[in-house]
Each structure stands twice: as structure tokens, then as C-alpha cells.
PDB file of N, CA and C in Angstrom:
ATOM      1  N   UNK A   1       1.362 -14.318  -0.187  1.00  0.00           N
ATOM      2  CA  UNK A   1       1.649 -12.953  -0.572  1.00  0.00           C
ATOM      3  C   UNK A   1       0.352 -12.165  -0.650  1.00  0.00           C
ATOM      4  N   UNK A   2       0.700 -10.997  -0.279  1.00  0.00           N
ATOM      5  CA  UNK A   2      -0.796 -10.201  -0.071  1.00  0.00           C
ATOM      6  C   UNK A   2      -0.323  -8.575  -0.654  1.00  0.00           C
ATOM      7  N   UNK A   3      -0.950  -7.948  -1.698  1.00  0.00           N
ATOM      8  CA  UNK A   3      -1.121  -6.841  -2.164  1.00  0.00           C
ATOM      9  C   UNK A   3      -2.188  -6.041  -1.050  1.00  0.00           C
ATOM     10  N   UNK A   4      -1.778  -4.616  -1.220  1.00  0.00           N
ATOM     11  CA  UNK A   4      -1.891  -3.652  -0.054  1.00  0.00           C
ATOM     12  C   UNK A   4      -2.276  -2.274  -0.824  1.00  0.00           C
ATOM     13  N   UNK A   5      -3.544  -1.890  -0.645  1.00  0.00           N
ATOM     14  CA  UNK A   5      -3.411  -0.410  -1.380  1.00  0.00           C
ATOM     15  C   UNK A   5      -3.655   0.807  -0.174  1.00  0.00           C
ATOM     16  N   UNK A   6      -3.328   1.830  -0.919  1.00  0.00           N
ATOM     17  CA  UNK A   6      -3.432   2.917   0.128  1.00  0.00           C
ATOM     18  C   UNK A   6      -3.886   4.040  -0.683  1.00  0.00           C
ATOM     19  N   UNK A   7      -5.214   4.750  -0.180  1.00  0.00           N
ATOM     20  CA  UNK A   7      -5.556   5.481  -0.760  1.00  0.00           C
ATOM     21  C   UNK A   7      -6.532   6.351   0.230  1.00  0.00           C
ATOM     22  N   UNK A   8      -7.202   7.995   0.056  1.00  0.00           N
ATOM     23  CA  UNK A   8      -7.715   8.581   0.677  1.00  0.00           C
ATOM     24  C   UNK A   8      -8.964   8.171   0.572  1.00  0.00           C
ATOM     25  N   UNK A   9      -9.583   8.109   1.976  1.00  0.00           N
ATOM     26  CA  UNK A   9     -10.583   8.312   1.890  1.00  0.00           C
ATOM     27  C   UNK A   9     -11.667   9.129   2.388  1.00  0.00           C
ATOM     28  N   UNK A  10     -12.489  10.353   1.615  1.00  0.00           N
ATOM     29  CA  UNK A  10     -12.715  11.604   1.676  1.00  0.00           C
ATOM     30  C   UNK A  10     -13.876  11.204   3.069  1.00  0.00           C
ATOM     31  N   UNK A  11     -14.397  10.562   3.409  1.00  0.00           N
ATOM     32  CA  UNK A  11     -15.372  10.905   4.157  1.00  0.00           C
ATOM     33  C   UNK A  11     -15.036  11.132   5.228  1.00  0.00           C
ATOM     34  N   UNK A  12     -14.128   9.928   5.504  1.00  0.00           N
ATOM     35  CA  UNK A  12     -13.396   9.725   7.110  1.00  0.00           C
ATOM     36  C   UNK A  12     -12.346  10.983   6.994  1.00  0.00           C
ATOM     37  N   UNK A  13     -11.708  11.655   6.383  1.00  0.00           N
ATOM     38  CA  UNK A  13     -10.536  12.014   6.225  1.00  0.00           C
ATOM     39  C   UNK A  13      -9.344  11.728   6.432  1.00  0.00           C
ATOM     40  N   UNK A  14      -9.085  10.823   6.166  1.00  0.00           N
ATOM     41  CA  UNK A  14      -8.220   9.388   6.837  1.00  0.00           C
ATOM     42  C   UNK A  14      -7.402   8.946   5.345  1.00  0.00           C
ATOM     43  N   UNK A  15      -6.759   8.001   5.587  1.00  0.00           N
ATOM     44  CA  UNK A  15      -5.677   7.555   4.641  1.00  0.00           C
ATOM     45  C   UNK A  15      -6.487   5.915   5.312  1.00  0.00           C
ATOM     46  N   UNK A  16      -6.637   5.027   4.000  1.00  0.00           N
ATOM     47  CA  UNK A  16      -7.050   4.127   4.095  1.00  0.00           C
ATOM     48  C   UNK A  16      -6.200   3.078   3.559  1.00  0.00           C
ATOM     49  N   UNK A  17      -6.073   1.990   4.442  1.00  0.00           N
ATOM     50  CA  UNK A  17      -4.834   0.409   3.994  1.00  0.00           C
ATOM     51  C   UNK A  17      -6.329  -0.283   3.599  1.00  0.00           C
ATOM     52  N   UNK A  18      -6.095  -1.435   2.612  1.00  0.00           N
ATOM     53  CA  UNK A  18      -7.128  -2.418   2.425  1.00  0.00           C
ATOM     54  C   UNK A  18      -6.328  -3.524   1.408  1.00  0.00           C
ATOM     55  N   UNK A  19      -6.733  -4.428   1.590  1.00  0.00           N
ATOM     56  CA  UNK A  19      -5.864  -5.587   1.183  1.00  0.00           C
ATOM     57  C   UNK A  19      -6.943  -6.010  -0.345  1.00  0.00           C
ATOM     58  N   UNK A  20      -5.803  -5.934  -1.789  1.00  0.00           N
ATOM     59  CA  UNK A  20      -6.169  -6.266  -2.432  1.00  0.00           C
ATOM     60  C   UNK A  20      -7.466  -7.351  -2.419  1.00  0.00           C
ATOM     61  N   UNK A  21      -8.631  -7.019  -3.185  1.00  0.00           N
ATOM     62  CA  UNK A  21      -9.489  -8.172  -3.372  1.00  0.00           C
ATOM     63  C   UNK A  21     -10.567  -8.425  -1.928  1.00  0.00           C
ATOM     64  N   UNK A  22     -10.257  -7.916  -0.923  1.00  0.00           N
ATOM     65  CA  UNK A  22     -10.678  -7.605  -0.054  1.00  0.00           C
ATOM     66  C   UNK A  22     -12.327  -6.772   0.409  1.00  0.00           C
ATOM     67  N   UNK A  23     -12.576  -6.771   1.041  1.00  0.00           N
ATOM     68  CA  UNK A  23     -13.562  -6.177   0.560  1.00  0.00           C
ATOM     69  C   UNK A  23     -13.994  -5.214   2.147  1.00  0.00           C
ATOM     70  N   UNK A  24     -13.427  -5.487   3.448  1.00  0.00           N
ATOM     71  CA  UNK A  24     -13.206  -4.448   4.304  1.00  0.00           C
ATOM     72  C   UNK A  24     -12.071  -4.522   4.160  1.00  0.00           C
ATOM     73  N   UNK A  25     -11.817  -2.637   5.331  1.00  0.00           N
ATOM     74  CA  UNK A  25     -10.669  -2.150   5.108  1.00  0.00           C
ATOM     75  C   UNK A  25      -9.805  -2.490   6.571  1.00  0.00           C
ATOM     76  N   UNK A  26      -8.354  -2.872   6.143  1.00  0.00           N
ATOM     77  CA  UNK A  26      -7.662  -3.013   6.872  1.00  0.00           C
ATOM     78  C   UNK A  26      -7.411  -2.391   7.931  1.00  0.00           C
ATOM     79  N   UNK A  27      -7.013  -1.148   7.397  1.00  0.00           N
ATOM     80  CA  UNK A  27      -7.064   0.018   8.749  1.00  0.00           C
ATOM     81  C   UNK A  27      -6.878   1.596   8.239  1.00  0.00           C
ATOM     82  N   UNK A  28      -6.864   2.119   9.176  1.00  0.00           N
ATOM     83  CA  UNK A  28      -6.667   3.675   8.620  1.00  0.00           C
ATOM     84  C   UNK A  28      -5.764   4.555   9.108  1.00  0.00           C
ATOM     85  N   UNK A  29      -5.080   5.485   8.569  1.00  0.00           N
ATOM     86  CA  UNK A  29      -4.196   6.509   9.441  1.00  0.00           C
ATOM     87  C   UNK A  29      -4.179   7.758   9.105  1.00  0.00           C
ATOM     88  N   UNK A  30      -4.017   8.486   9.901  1.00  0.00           N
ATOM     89  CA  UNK A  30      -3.621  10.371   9.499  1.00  0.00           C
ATOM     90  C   UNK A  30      -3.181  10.721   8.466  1.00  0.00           C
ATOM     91  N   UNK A  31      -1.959  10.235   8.111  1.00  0.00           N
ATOM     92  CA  UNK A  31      -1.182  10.459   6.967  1.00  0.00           C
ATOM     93  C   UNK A  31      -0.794   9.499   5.785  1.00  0.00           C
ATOM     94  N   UNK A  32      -0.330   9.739   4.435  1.00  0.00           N
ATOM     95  CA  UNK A  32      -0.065   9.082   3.754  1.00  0.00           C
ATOM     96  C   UNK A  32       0.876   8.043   4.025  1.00  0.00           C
ATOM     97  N   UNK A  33       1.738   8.549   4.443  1.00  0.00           N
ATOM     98  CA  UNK A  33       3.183   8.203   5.056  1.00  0.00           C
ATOM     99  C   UNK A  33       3.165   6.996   6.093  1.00  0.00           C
ATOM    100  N   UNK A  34       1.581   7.234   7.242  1.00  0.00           N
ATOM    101  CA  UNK A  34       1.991   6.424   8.324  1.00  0.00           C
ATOM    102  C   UNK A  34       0.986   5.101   7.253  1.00  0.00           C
ATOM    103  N   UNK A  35       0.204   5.412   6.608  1.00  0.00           N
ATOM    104  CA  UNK A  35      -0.491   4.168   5.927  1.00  0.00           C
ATOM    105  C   UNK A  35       0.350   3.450   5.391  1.00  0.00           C
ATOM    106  N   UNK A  36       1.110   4.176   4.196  1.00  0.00           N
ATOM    107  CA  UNK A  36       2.235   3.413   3.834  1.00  0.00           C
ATOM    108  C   UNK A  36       3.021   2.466   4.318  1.00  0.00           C
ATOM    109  N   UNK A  37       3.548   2.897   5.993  1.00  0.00           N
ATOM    110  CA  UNK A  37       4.325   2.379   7.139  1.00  0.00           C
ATOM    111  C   UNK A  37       3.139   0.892   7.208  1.00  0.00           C
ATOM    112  N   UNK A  38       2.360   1.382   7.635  1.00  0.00           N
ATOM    113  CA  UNK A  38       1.345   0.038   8.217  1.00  0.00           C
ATOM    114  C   UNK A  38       0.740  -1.208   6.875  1.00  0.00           C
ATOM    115  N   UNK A  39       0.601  -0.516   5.840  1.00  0.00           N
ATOM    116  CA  UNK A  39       0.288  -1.583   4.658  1.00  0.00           C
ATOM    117  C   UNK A  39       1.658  -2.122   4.183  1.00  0.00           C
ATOM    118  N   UNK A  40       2.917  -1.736   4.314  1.00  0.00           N
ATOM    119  CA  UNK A  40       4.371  -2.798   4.286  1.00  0.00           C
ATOM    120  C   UNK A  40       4.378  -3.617   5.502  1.00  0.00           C
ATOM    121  N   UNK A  41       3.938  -3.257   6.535  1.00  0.00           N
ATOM    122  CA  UNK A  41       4.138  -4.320   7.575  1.00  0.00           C
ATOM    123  C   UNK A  41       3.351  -5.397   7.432  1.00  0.00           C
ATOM    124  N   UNK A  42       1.951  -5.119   7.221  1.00  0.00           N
ATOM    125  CA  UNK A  42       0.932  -5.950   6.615  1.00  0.00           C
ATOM    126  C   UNK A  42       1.527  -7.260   5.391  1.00  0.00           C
ATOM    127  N   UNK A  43       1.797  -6.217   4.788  1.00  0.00           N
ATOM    128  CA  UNK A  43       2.320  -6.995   3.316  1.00  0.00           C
ATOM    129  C   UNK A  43       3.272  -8.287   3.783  1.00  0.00           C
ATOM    130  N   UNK A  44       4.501  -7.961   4.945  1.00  0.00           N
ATOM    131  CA  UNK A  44       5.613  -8.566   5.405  1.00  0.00           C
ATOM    132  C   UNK A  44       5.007 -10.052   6.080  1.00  0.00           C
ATOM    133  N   UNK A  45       3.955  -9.348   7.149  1.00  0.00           N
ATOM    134  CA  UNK A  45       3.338 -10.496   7.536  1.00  0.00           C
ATOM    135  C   UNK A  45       2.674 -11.650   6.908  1.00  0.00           C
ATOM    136  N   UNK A  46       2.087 -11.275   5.372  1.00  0.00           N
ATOM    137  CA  UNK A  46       1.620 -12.211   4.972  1.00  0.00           C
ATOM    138  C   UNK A  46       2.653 -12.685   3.840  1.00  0.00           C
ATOM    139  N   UNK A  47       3.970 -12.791   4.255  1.00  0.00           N
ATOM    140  CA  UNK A  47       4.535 -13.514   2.677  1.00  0.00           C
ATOM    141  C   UNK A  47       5.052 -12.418   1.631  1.00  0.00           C
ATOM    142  N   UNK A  48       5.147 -10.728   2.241  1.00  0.00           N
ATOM    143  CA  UNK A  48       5.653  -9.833   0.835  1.00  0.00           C
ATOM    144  C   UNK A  48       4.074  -9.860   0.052  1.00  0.00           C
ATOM    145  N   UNK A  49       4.562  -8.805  -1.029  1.00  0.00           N
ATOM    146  CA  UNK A  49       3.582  -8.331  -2.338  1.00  0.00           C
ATOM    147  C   UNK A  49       3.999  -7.145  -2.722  1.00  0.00           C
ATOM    148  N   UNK A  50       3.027  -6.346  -3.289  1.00  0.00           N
ATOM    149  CA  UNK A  50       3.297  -4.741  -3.544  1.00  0.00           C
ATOM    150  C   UNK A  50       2.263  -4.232  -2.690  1.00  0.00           C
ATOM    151  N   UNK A  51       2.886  -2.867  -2.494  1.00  0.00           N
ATOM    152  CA  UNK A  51       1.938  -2.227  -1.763  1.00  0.00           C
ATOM    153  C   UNK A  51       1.894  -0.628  -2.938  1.00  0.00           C
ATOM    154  N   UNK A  52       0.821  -0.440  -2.967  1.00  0.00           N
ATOM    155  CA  UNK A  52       0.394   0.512  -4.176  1.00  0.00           C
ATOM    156  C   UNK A  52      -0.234   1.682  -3.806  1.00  0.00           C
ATOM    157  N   UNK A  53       0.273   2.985  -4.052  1.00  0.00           N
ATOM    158  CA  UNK A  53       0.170   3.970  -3.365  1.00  0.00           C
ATOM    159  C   UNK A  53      -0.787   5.223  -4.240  1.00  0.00           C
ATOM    160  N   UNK A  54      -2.375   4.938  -3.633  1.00  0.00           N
ATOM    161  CA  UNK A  54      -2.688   6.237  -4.767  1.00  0.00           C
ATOM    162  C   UNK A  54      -2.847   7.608  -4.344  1.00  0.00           C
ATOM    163  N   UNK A  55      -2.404   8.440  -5.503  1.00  0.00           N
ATOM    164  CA  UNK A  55      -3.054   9.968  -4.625  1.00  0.00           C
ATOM    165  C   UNK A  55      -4.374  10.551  -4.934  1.00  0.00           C
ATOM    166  N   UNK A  56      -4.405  11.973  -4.617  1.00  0.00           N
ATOM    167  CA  UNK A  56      -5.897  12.142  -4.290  1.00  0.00           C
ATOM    168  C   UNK A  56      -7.032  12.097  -5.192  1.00  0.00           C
ATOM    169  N   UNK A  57      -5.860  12.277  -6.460  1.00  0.00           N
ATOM    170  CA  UNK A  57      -7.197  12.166  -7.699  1.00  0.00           C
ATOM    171  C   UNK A  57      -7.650  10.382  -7.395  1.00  0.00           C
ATOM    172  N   UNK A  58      -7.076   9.548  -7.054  1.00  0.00           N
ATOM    173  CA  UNK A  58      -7.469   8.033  -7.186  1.00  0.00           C
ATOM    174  C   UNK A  58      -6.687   6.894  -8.141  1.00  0.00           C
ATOM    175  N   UNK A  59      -5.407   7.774  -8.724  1.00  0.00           N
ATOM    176  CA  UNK A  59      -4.642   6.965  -9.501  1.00  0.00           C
ATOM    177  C   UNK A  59      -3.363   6.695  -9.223  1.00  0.00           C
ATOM    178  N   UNK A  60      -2.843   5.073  -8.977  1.00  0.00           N
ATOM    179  CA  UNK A  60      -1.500   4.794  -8.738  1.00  0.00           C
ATOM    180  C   UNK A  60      -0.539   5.837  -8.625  1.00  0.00           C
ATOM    181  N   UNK A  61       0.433   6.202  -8.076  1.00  0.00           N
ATOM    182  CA  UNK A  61       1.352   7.257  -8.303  1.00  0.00           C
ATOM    183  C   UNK A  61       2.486   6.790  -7.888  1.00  0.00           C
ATOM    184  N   UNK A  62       2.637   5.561  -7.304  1.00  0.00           N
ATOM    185  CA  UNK A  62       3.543   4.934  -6.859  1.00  0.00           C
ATOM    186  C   UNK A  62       3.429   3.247  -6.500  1.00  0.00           C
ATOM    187  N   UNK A  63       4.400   2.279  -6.429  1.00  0.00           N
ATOM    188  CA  UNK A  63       4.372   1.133  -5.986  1.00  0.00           C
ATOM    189  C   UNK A  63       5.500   0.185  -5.680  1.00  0.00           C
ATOM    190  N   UNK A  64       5.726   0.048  -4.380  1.00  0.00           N
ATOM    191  CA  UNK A  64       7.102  -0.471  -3.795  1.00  0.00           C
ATOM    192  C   UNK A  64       6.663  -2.499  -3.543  1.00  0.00           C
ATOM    193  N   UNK A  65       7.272  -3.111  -3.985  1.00  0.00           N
ATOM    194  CA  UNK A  65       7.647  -4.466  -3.693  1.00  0.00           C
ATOM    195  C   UNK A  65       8.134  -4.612  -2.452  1.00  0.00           C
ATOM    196  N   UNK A  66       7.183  -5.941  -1.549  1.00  0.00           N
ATOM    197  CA  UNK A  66       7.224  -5.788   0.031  1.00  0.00           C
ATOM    198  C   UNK A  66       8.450  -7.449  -0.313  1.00  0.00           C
ATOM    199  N   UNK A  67       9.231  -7.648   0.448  1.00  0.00           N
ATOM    200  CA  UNK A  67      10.099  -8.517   0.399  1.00  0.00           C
ATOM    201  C   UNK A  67       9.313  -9.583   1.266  1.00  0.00           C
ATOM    202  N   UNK A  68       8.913 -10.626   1.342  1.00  0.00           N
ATOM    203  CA  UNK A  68      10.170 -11.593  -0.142  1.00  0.00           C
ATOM    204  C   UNK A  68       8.996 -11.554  -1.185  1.00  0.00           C
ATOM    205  N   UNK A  69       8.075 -10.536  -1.542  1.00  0.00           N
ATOM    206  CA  UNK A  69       7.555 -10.539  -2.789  1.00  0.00           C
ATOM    207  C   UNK A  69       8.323 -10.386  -4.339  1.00  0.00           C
ATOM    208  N   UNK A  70       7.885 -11.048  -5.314  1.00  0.00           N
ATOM    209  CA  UNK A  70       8.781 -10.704  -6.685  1.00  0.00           C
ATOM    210  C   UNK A  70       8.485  -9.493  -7.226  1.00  0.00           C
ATOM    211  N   UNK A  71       9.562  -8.884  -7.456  1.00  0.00           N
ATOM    212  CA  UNK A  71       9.481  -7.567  -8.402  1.00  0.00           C
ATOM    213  C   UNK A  71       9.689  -7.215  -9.345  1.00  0.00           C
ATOM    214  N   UNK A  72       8.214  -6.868 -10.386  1.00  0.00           N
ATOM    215  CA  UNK A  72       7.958  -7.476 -11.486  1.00  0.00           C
ATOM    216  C   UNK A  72       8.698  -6.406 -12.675  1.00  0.00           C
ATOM    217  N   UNK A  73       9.307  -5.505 -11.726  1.00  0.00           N
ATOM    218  CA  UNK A  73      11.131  -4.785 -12.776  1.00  0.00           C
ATOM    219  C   UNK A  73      12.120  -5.159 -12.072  1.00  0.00           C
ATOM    220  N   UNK A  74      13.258  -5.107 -13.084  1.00  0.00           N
ATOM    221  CA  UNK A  74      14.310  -5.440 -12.651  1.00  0.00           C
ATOM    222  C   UNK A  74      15.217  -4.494 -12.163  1.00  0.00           C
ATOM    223  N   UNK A  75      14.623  -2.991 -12.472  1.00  0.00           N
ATOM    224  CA  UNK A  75      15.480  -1.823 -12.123  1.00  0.00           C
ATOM    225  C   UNK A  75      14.877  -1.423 -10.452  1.00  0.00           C
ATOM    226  N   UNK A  76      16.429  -0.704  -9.799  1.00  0.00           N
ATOM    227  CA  UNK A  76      16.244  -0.322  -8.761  1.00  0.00           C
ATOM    228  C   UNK A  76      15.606   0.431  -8.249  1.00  0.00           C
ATOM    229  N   UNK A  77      14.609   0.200  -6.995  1.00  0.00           N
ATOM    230  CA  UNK A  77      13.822   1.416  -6.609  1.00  0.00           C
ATOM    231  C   UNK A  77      14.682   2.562  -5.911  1.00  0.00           C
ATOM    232  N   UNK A  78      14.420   3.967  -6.580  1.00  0.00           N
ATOM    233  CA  UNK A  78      14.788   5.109  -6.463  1.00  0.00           C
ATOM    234  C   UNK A  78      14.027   5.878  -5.252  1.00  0.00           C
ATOM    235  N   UNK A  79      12.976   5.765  -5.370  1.00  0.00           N
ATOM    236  CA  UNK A  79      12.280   6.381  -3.995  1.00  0.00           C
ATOM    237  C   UNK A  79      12.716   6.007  -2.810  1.00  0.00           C
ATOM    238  N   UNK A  80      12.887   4.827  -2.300  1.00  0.00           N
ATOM    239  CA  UNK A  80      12.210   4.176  -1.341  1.00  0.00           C
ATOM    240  C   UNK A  80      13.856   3.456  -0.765  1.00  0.00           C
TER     241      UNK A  80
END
């Protein structure tokens, strides 16, 4: 299982994937949206996790459970 964050990054102007604990970055995309897309696929490939979504200030604002990762509520995700 592999955790996935996604967050901006101002220099590149880019939306940045990087795998928890990691220390380069996975990859990058245009939009929030398509990072999102590419750090769940990521996640899928290695076994599920969460993939954790920050916005521009730099703080969590969201976080979806990649299957077959465990999800550490028991209530249904509403977003996603």
C-alpha cells in the first residue's frame, strides 16, 4: 500500500503527485483534478492507500481511500 499526496507546486506551476515518505516527485500535472486522476492510479498499482489532497494554502482539504486500501472511517465518502 502506498499513500499519494497532491499538492501545488508554486515554482513549476504545476500540481505535484509524490508518494508518501518519498523523497522525489512522482509526477506532475496542469490541474488539480488530473493529479488527483494520476496519484489514485498510482495508489491502485501499488496495493490501494489514501491519496491526500492539499490546497493552495498547503493544508489537507481532502482525502479519498484508494481500494483495496483500509478506510480508517466507517462513514461514506460524499465527494467522490
Amino acid at each position: 500500500m502506498a499513500n499519494y499526496h497532491v499538492s501545488k507546486d508554486n515554482e513549476k506551476q504545476q500540481w505535484r503527485i509524490k508518494k508518501e515518505g518519498a523523497t522525489k516527485v512522482s509526477g506532475y500535472a496542469d490541474t488539480q483534478k488530473e493529479a488527483e486522476k494520476i496519484a489514485k492510479e498510482l495508489s491502485v498499482n501499488s496495493g490501494g492507500g489514501e491519496v491526500r489532497i492539499h490546497g493552495l494554502d498547503g493544508k489537507i482539504r481532502d482525502s479519498d481511500t484508494v481500494k483495496p486500501g483500509n478506510d480508517p472511517r466507517s462513514s461514506k465518502d460524499t465527494k467522490h
